[in-house]
Protein backbone atom coordinates (compact mmCIF):
# COMPACT_ATOMS: atom_id res chain seq x y z
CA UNK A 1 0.00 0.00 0.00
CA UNK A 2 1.09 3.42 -1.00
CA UNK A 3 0.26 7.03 0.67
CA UNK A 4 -1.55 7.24 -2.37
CA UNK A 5 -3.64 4.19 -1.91
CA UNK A 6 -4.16 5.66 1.76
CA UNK A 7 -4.92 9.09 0.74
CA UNK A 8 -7.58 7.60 -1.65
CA UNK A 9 -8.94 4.90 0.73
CA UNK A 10 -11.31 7.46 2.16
CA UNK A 11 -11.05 6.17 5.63
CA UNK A 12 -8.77 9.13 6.37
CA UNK A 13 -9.09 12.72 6.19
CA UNK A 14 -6.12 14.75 4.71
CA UNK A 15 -4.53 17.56 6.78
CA UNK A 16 -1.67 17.95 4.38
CA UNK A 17 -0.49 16.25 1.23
CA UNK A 18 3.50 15.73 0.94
CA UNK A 19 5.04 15.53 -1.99
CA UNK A 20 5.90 11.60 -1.48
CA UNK A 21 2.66 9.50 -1.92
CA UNK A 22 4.40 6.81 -4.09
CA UNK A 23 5.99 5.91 -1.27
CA UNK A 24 5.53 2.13 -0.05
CA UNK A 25 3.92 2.07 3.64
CA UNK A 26 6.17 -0.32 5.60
CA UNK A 27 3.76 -0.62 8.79
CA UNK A 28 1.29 0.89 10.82
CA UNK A 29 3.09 2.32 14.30
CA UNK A 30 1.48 3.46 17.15
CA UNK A 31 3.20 5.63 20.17
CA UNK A 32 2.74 8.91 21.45
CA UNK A 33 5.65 9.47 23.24
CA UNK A 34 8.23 10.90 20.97
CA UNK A 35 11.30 10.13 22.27
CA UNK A 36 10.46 6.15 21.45
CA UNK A 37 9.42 6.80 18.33
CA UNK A 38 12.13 8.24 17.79
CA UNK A 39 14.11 5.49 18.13
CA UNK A 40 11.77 2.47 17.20
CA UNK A 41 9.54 3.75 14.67
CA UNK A 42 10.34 1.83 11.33
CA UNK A 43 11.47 4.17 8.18
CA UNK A 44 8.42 3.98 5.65
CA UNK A 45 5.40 3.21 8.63
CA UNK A 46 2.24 5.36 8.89
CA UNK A 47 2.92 6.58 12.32
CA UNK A 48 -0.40 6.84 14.21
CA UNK A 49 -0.38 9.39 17.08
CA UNK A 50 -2.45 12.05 18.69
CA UNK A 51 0.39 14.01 19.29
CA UNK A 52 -0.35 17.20 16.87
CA UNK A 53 2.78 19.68 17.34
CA UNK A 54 6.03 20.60 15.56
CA UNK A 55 8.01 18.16 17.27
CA UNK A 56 5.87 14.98 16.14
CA UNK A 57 7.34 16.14 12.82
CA UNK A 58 10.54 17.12 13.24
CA UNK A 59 10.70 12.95 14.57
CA UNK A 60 8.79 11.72 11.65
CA UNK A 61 11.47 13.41 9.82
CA UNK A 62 14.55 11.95 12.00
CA UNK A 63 12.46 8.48 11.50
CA UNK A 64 11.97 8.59 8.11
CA UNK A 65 7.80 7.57 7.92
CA UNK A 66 6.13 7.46 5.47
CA UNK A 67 3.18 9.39 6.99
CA UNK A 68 1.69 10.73 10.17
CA UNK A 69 -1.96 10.07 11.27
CA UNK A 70 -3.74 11.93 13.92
CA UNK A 71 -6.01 9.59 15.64
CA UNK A 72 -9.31 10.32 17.73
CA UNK A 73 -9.69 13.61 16.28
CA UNK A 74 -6.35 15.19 17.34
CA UNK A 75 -5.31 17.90 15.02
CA UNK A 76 -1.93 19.36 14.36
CA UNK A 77 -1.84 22.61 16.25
CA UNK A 78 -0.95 25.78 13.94
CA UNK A 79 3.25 25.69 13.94
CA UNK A 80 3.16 22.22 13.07
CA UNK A 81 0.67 22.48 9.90
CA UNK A 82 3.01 25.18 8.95
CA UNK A 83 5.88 22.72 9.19
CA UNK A 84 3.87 20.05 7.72
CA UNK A 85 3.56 22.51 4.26
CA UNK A 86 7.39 23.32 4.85
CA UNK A 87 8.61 20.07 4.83
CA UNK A 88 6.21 18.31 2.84
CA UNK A 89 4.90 15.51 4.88
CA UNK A 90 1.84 13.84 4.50
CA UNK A 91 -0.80 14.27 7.55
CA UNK A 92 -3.89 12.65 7.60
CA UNK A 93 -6.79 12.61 10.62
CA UNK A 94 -9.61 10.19 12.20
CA UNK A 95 -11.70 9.86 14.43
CA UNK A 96 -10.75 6.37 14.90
CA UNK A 97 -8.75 5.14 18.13
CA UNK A 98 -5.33 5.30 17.62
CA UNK A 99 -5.26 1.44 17.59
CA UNK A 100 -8.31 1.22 14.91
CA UNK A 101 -6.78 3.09 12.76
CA UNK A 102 -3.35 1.19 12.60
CA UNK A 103 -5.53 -2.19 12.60
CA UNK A 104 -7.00 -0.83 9.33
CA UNK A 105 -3.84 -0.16 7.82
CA UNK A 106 -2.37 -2.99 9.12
CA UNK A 107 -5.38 -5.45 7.56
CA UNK A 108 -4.70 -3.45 4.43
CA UNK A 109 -1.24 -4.12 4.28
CA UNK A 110 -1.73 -7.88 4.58
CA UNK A 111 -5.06 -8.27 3.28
């Protein structure tokens, strides 16, 4: 599955579109505490997280994802949207649990 593929599911409302949707989702990951996703969240996952500021992104830029995903309605306060357009990464929202919406991707994924 692609961040194309996930862009166009429709389960998934889009916050920002990076310029990488080609890109091959690895896994779904799940963590909101940034310093261990820093260090364990695989290059090329959708990283699911409520966490909505700048420094969610500046990891998923040290980690390498594929995409971020705000789960159960979080939204990406102002600064990090701007960042978001700056550094082109893909952020998408749901209402879904955190957990749902990695299952989802996850069932995708492996069909």
């Amino acid at each position: 599955m692609t961040v194309r593929q996930l862009l166009d599911s429709g389960k998934f409302s889009v916050i920002h579109e990076g310029d990488e949707t080609e890109r091959e989702i690895t896994v779904p990951f799940c963590c909101d505490l940034l310093s261990v996703a820093m260090g364990r969240a695989p290059a090329g996952c959708a990283w699911v997280t409520v966490m909505g500021n700048m420094n969610t992104l500046a990891v998923a830029t040290l980690a390498d994802v594929a995409c971020v995903i705000m789960g159960e309605g979080a939204a990406l306060d102002e600064i990090a949207l701007k960042k978001a357009q700056q550094q082109e990464i893909t952020v998408l929202s749901t209402e879904l649990p955190v957990f749902e919406a990695a299952l989802w991707i996850w069932q995708q994924l492996h069909g």
